[in-house]
C-alpha atoms as a PDB file:
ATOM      1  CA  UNK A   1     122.099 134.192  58.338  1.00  0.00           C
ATOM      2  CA  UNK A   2     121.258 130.733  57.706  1.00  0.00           C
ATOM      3  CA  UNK A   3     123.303 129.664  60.697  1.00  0.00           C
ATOM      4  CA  UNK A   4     122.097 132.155  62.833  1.00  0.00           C
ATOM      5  CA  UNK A   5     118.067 130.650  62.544  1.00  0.00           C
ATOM      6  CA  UNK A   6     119.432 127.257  62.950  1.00  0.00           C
ATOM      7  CA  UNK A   7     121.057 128.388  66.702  1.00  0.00           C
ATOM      8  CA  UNK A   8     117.963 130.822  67.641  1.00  0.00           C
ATOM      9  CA  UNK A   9     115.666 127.378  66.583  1.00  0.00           C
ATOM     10  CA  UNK A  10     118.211 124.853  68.704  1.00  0.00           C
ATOM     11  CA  UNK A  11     117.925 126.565  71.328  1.00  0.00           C
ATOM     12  CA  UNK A  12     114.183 127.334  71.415  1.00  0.00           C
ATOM     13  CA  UNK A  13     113.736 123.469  71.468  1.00  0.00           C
ATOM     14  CA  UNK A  14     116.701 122.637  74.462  1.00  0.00           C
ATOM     15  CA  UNK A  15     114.442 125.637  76.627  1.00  0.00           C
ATOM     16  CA  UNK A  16     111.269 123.551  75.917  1.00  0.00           C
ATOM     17  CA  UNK A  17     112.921 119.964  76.335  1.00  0.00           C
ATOM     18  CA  UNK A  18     114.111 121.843  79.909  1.00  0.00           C
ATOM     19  CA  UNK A  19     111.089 123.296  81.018  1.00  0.00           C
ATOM     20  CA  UNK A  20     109.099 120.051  80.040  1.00  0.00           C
ATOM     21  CA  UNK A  21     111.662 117.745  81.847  1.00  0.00           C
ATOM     22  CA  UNK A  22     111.275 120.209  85.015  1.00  0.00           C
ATOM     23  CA  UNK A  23     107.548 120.206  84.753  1.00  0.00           C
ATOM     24  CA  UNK A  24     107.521 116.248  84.919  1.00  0.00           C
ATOM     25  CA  UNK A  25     109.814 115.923  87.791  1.00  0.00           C
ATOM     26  CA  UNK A  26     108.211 118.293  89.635  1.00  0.00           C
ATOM     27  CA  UNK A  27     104.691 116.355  88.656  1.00  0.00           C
ATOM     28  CA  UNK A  28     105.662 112.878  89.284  1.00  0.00           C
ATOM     29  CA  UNK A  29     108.862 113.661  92.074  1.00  0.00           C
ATOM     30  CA  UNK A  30     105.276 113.785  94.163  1.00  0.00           C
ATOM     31  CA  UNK A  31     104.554 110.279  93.754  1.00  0.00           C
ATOM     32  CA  UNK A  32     107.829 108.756  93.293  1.00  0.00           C
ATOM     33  CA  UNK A  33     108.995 110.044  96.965  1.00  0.00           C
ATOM     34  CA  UNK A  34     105.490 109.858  98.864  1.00  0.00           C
ATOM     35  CA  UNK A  35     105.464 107.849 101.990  1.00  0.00           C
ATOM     36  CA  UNK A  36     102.754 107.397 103.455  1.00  0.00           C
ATOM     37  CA  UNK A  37     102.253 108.578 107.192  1.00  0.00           C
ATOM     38  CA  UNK A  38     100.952 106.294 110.145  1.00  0.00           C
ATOM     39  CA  UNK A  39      97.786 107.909 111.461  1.00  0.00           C
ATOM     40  CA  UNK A  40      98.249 108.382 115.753  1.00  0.00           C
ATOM     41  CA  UNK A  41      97.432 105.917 117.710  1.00  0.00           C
ATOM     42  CA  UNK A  42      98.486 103.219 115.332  1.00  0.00           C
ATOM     43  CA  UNK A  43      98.481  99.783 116.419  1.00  0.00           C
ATOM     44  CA  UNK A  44      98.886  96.496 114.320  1.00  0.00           C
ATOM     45  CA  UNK A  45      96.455  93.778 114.757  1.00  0.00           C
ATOM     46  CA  UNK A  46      96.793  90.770 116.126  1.00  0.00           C
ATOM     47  CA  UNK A  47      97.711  87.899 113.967  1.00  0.00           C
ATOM     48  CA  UNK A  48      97.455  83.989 114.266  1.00  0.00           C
ATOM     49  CA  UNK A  49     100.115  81.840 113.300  1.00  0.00           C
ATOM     50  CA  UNK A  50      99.020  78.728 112.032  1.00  0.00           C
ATOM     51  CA  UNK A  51     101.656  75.579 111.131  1.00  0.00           C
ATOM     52  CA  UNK A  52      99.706  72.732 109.126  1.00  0.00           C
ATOM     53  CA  UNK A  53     102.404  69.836 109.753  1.00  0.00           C
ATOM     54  CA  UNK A  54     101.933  65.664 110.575  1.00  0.00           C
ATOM     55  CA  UNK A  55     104.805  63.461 111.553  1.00  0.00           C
ATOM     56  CA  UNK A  56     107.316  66.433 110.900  1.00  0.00           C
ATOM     57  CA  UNK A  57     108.899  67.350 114.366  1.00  0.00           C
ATOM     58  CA  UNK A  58     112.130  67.896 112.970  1.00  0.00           C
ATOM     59  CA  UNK A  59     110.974  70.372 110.576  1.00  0.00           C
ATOM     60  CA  UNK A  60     108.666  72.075 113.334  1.00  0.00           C
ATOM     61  CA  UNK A  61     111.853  72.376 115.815  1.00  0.00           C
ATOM     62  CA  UNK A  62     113.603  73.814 112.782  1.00  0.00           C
ATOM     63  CA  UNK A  63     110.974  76.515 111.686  1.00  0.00           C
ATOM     64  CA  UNK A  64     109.653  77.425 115.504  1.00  0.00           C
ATOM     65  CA  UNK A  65     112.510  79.373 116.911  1.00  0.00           C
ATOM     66  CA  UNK A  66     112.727  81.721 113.577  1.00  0.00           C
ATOM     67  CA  UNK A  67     108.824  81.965 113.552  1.00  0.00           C
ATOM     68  CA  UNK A  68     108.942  82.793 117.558  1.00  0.00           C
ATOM     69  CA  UNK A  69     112.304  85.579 116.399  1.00  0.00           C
ATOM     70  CA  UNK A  70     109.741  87.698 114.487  1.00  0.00           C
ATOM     71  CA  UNK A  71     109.386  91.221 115.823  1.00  0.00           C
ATOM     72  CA  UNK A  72     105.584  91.138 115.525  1.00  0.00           C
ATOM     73  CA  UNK A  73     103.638  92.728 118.614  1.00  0.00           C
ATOM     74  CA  UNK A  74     100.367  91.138 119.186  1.00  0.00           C
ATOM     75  CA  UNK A  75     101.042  87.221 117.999  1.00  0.00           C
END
């Protein structure tokens, strides 16, 4: 009998653990797969690149042609 209590009260608990763990994932599966939609008619804004350098044309020649590679609309 006492075996019999200890099953019925092991199995009350793994039905609650599984309806708990399917209540969170159904709760926070929401957030933790939400992307965001662009709204119509979406554009990015322009944007100003500005390069602060003195006496460093080697460094400029470098960095311009990766700065200029940038997939950026409006710049």
């Amino acid at each position: 009998m006492q075996l019999h209590i200890i099953e019925i009260v092991t199995g009350i608990f793994c039905a609650v653990v599984a309806l708990n763990l399917a209540y969170y994932f159904a709760l926070f599966a929401r957030f933790a797969f939400f992307k965001p939609s662009k709204p119509k008619g979406y554009h990015q804004d322009p944007v100003s690149i500005v390069i602060a350098t003195k006496n460093d044309a080697h460094n400029l020649l470098k960095s311009l042609p990766i700065i200029l590679e940038q997939q950026y609309n409006d710049y």
